[in-house]
C-alpha atoms as a PDB file:
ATOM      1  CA  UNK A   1     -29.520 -91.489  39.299  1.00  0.00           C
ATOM      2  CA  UNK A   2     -29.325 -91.391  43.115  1.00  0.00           C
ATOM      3  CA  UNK A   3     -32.183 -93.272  44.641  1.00  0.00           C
ATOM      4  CA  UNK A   4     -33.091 -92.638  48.517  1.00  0.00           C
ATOM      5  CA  UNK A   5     -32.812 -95.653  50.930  1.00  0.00           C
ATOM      6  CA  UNK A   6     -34.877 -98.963  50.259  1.00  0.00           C
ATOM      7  CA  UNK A   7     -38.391 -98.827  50.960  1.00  0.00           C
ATOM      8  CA  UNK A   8     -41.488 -96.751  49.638  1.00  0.00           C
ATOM      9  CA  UNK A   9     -39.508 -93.422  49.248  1.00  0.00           C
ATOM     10  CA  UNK A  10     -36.950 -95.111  46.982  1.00  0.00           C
ATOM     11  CA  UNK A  11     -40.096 -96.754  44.722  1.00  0.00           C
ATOM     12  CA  UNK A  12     -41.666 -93.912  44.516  1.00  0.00           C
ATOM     13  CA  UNK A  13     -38.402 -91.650  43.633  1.00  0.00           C
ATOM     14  CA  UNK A  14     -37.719 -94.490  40.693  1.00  0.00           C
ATOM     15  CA  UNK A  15     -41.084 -94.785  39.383  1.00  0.00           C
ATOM     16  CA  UNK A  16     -41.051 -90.574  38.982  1.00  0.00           C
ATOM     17  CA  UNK A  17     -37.414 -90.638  37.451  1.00  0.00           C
ATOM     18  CA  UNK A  18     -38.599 -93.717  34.807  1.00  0.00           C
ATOM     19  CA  UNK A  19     -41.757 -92.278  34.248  1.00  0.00           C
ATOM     20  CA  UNK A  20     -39.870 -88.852  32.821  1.00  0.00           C
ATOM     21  CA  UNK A  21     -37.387 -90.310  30.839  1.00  0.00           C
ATOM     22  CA  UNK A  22     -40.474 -91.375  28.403  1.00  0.00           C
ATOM     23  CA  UNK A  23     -43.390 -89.587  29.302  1.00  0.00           C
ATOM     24  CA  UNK A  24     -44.226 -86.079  27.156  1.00  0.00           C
ATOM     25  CA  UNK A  25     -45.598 -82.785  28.734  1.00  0.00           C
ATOM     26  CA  UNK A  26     -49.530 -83.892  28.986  1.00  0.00           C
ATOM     27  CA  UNK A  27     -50.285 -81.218  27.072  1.00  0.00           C
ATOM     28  CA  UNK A  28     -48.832 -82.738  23.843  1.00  0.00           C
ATOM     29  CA  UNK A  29     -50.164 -86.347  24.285  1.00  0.00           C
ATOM     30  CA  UNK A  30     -53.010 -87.564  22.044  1.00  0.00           C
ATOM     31  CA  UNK A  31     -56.377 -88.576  23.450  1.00  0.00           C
ATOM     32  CA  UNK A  32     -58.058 -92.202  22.883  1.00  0.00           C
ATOM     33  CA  UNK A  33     -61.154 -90.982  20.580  1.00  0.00           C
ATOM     34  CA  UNK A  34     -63.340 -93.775  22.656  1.00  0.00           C
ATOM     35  CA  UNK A  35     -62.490 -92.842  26.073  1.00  0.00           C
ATOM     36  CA  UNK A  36     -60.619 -89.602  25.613  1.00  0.00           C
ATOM     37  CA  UNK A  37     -57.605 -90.637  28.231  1.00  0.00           C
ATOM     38  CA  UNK A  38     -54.122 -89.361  27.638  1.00  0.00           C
ATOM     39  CA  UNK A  39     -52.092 -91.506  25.546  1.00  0.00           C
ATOM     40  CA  UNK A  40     -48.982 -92.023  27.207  1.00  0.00           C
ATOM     41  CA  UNK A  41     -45.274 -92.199  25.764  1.00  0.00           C
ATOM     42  CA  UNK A  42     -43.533 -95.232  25.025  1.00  0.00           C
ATOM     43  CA  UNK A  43     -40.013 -95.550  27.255  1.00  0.00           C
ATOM     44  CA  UNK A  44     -37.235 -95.831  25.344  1.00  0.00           C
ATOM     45  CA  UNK A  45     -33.891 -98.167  25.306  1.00  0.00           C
ATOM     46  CA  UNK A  46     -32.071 -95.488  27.918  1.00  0.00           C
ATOM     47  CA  UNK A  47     -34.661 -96.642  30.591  1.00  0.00           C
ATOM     48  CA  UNK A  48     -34.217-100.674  29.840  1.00  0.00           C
ATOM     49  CA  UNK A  49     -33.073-100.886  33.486  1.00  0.00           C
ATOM     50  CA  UNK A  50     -36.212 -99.893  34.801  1.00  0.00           C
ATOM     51  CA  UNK A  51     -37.822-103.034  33.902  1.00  0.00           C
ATOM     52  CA  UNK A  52     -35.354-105.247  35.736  1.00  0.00           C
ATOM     53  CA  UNK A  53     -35.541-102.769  38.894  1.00  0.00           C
ATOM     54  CA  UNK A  54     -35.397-105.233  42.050  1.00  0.00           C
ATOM     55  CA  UNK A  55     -39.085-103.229  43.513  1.00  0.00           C
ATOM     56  CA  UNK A  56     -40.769-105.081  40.707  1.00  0.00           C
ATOM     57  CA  UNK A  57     -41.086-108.523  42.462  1.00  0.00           C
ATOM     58  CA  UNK A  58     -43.036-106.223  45.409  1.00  0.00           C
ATOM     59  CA  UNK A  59     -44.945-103.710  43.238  1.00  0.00           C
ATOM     60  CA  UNK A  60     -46.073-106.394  40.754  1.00  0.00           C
ATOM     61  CA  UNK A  61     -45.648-110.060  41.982  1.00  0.00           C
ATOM     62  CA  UNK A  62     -45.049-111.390  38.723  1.00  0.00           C
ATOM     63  CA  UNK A  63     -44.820-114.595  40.047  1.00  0.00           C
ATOM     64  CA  UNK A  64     -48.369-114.841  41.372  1.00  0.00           C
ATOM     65  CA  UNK A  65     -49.269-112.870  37.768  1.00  0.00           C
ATOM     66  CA  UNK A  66     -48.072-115.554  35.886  1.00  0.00           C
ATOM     67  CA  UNK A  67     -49.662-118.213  37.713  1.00  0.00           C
ATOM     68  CA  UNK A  68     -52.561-116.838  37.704  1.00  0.00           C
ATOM     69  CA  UNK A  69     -52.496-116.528  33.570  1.00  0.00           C
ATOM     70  CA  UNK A  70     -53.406-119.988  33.622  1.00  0.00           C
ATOM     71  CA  UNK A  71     -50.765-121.426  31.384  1.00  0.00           C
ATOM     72  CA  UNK A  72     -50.381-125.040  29.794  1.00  0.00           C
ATOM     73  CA  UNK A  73     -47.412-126.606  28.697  1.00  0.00           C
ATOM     74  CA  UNK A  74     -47.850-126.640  24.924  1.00  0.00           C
ATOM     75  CA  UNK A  75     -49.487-123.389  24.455  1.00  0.00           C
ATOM     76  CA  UNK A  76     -48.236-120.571  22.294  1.00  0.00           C
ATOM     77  CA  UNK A  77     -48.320-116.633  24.212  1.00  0.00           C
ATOM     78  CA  UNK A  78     -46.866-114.015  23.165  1.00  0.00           C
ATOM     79  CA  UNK A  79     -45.680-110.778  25.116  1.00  0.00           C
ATOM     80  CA  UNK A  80     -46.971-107.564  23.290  1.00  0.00           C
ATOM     81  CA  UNK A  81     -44.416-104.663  23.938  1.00  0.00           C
ATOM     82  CA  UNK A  82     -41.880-107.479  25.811  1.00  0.00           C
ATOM     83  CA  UNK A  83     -38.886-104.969  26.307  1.00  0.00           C
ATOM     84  CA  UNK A  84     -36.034-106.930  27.313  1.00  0.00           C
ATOM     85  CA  UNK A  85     -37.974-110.033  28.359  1.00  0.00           C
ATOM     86  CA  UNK A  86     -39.278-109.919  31.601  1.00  0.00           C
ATOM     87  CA  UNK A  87     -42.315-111.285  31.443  1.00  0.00           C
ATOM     88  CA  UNK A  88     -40.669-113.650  28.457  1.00  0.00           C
ATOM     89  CA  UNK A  89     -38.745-115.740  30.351  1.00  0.00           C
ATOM     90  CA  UNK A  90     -41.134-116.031  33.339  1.00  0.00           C
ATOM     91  CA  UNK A  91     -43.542-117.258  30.255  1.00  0.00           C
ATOM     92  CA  UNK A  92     -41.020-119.332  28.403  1.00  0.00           C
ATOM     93  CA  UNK A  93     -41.134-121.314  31.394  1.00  0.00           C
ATOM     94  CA  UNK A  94     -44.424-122.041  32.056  1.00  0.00           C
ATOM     95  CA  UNK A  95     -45.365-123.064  28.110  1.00  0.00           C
ATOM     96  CA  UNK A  96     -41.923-125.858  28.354  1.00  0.00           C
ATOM     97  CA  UNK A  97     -40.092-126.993  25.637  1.00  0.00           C
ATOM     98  CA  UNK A  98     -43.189-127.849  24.178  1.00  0.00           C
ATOM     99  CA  UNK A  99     -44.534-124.452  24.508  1.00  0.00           C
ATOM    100  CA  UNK A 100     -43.380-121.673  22.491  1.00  0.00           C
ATOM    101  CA  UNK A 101     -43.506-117.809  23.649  1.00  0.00           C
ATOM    102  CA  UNK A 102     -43.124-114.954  20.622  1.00  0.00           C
ATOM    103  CA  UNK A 103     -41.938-111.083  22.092  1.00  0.00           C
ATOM    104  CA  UNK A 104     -42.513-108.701  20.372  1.00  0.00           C
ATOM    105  CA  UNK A 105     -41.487-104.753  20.432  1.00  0.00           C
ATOM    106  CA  UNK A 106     -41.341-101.889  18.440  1.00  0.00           C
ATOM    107  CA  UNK A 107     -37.772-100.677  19.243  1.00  0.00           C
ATOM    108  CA  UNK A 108     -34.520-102.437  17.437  1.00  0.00           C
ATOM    109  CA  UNK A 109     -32.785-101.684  20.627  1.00  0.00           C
ATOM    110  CA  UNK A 110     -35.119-103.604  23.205  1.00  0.00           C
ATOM    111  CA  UNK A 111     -35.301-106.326  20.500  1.00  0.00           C
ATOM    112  CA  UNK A 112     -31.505-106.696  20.835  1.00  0.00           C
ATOM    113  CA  UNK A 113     -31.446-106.392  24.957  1.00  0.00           C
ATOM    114  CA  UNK A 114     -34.154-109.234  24.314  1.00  0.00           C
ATOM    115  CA  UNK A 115     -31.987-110.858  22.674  1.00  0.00           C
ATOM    116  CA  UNK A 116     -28.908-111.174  24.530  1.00  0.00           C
ATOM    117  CA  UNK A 117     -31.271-111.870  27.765  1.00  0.00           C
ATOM    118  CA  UNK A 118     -32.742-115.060  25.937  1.00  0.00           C
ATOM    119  CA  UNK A 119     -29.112-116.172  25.204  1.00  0.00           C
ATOM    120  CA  UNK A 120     -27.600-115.376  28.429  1.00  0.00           C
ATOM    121  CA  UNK A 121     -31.071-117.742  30.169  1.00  0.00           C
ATOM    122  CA  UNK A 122     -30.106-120.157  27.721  1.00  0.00           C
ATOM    123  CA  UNK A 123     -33.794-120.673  26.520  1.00  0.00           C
ATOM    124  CA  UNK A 124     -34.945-122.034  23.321  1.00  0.00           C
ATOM    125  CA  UNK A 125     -38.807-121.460  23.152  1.00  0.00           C
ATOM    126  CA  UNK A 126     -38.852-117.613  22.871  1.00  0.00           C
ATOM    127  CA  UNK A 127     -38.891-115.919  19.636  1.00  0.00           C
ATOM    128  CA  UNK A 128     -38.076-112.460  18.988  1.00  0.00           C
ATOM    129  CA  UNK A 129     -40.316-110.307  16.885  1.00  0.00           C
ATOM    130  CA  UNK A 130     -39.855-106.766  15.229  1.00  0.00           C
ATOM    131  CA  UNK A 131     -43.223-105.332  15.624  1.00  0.00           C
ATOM    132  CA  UNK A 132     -44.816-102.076  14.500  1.00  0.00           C
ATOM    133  CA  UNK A 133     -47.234 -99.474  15.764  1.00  0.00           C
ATOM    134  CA  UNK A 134     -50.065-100.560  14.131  1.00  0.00           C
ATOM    135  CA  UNK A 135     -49.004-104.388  14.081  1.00  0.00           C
ATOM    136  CA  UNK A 136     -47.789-107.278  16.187  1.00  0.00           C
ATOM    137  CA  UNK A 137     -45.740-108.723  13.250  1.00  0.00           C
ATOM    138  CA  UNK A 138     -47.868-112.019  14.212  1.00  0.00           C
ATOM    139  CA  UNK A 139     -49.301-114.694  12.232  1.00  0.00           C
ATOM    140  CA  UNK A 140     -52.984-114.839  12.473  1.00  0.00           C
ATOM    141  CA  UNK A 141     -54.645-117.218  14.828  1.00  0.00           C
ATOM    142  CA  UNK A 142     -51.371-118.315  16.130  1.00  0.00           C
ATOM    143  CA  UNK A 143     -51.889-117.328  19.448  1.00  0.00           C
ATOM    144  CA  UNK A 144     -53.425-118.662  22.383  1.00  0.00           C
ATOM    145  CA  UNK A 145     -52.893-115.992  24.822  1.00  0.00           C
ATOM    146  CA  UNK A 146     -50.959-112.773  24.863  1.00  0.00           C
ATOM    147  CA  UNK A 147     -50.467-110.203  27.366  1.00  0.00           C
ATOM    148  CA  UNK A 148     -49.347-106.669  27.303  1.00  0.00           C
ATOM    149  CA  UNK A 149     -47.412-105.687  30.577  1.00  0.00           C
ATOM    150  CA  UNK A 150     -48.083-102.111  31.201  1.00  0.00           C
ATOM    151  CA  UNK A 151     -48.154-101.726  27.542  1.00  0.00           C
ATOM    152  CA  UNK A 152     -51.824-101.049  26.223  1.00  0.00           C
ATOM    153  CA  UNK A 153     -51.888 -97.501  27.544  1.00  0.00           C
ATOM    154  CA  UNK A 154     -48.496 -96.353  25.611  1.00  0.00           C
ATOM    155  CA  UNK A 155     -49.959 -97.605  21.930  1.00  0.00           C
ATOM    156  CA  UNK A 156     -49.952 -94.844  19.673  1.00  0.00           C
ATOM    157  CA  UNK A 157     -51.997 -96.303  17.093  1.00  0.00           C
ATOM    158  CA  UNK A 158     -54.400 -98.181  19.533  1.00  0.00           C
ATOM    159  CA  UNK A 159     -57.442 -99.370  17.628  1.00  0.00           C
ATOM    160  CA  UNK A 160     -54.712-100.576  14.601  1.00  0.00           C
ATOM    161  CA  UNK A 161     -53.315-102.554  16.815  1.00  0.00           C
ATOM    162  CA  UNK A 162     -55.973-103.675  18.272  1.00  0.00           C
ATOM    163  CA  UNK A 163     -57.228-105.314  15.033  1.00  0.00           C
ATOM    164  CA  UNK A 164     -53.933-106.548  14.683  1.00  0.00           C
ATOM    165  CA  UNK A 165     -54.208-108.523  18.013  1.00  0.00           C
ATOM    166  CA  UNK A 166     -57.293-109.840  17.096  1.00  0.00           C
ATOM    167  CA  UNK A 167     -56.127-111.329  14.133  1.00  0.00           C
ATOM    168  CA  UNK A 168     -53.441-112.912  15.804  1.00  0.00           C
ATOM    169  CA  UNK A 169     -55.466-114.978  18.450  1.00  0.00           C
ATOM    170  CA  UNK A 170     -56.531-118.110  17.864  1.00  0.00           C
ATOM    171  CA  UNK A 171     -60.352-118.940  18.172  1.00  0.00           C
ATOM    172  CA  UNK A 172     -60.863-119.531  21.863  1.00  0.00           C
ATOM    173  CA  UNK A 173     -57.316-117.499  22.402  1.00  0.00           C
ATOM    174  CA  UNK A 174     -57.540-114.660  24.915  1.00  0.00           C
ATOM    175  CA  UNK A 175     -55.571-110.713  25.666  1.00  0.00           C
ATOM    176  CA  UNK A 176     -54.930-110.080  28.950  1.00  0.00           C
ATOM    177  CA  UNK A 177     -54.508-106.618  29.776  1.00  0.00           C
ATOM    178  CA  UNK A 178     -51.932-105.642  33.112  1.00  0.00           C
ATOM    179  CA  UNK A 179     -52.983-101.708  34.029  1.00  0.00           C
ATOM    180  CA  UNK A 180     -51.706 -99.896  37.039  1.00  0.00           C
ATOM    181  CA  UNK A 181     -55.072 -99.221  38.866  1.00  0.00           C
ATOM    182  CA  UNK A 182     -56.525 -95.520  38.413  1.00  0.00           C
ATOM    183  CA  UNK A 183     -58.983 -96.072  40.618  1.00  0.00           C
ATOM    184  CA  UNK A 184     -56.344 -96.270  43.464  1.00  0.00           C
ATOM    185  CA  UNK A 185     -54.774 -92.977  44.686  1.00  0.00           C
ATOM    186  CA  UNK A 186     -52.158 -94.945  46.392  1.00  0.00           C
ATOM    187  CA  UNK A 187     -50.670 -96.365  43.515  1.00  0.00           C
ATOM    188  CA  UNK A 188     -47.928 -94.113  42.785  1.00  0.00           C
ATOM    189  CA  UNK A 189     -47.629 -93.822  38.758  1.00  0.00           C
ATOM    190  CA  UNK A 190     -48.606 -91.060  36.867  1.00  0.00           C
ATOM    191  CA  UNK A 191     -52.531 -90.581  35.524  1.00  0.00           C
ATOM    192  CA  UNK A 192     -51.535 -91.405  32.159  1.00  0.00           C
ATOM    193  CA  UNK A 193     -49.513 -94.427  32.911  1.00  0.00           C
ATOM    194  CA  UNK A 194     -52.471 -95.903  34.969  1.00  0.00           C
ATOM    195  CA  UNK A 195     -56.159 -97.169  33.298  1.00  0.00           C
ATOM    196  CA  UNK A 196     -58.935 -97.873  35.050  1.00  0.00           C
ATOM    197  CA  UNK A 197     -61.168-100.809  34.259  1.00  0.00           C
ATOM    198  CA  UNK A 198     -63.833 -98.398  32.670  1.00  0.00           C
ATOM    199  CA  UNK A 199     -61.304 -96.895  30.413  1.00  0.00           C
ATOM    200  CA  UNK A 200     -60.258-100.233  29.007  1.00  0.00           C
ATOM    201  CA  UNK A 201     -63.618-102.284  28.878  1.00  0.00           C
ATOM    202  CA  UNK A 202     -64.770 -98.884  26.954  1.00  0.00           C
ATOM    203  CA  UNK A 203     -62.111 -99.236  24.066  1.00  0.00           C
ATOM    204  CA  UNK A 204     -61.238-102.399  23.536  1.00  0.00           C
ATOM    205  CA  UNK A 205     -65.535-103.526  23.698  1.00  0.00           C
ATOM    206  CA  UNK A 206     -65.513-100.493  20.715  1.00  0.00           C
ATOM    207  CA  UNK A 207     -62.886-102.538  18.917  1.00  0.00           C
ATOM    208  CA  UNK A 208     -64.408-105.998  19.026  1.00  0.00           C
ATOM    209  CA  UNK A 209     -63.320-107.753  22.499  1.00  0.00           C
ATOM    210  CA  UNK A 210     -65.421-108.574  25.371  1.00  0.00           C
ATOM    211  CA  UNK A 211     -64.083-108.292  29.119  1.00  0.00           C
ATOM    212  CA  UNK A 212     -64.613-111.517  30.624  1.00  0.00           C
ATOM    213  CA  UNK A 213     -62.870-110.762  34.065  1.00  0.00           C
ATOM    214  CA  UNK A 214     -61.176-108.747  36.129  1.00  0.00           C
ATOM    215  CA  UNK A 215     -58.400-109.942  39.090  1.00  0.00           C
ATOM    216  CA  UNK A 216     -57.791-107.804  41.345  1.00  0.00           C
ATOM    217  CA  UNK A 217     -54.869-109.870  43.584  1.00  0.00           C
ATOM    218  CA  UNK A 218     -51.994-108.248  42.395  1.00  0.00           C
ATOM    219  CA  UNK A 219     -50.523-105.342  44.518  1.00  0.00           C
ATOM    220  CA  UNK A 220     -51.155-102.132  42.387  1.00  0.00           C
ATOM    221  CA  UNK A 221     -52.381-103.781  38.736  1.00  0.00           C
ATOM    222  CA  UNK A 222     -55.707-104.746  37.342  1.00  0.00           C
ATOM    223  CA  UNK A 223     -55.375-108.626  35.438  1.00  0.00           C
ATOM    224  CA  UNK A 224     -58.094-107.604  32.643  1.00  0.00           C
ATOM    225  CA  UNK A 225     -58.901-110.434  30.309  1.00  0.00           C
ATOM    226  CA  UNK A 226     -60.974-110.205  27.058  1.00  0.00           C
ATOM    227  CA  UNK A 227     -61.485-112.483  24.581  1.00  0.00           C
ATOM    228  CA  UNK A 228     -63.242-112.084  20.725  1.00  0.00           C
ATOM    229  CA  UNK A 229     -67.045-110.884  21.134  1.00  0.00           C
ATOM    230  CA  UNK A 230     -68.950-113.449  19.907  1.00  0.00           C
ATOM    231  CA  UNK A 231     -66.334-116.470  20.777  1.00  0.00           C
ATOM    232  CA  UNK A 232     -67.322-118.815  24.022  1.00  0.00           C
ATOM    233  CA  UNK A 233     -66.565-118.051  27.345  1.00  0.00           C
END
């Protein structure tokens, strides 16, 4: 992979070579039967080292993300589509020994990237989980709050897992959605790697969750956060 010099030019030239290596020709992707968006492909184990790129810290400011999750010590999260634990360890951290943090995926091979990460941070409070298409692998109401990093848009089976979620929060627990923005031209993913807020209040409301708000301070995603219709606010 030859990348051009640091800056804009090189993000953008990384984001296009990741976003082929598991992305199909749009003509062959499935549509969401709510919103009738392009589902996109998932990336496989050859582009692990996408997630780690150094331009993440600028293009998402996962730092700020996380704080602004609102975490506890004690509380149990879980990181839907975790890859090799990005988002994990940043979690892990925030919950404390006290806390516990379950990642799941879908491929054997991120699961054992995850793996060696967790060992290699030497941290005890993240679990590993083999998860499905259609399922999280999760115990119901076991969660208080999961997130899915760039992840919601790539499900194949979206309103299975979905239901799967749901069963896994706890009463009062809450999904947090992270979406590259469609509504900005700027950002520079592809269509189907990006939602807009419509496109995600309009499926998961058909599946049972209510938006309860939207952030907007992170530097190309949308912070979407639902909860069970019907629980309290």
């Amino acid at each position: 992979m030859v990348l051009v010099a640091n800056g804009f030019t090189r993000t953008v030239a990384a984001l296009t070579l990741a976003a082929a290596l598991f992305a199909p020709l749009a003509c062959g992707q499935p549509r969401h039967p709510v919103s009738g968006r392009r589902i996109a492909g998932v990336m496989g184990v050859a582009g692990a080292d996408w997630l780690v790129r150094p331009e993440r810290t600028l293009e998402e400011n996962p730092e700020k993300a996380v704080r602004m999750l609102g975490l506890k010590p004690g509380m149990i999260v879980a990181d839907i589509g975790a890859g090799v634990g990005y988002y994990s360890l940043k979690l892990a951290a925030e919950v404390g020994p006290a806390g516990k943090v379950y990642a799941t995926d879908i491929q054997p091979g991120m699961i054992e990237r995850l793996r060696a990460n967790i060992a290699k941070a030497g941290v005890k409070n993240i679990e590993p989980v083999q998860s499905s298409e259609s399922s999280t692998g999760l115990a119901d109401s076991s969660i208080d709050l999961m997130i899915l990093v760039d992840v919601y848009h790539e499900l194949s089976q979206p309103r299975a897992m979905l239901e799967s979620l749901k069963r896994a929060l706890k009463p009062g627990g809450r999904l947090v959605l992270f979406e590259f923005r469609k509504e900005d031209p700027k950002v520079p993913i592809r269509e189907e790697h990006k939602m807009s807020v419509a496109e995600a209040k309009a499926e998961l409301e058909a599946d049972g969750l209510a938006l309860d708000k939207v952030l907007h301070d992170l530097p190309w995603q949308h912070m979407m956060f639902f909860r069970k219709a019907g629980a309290a606010q």
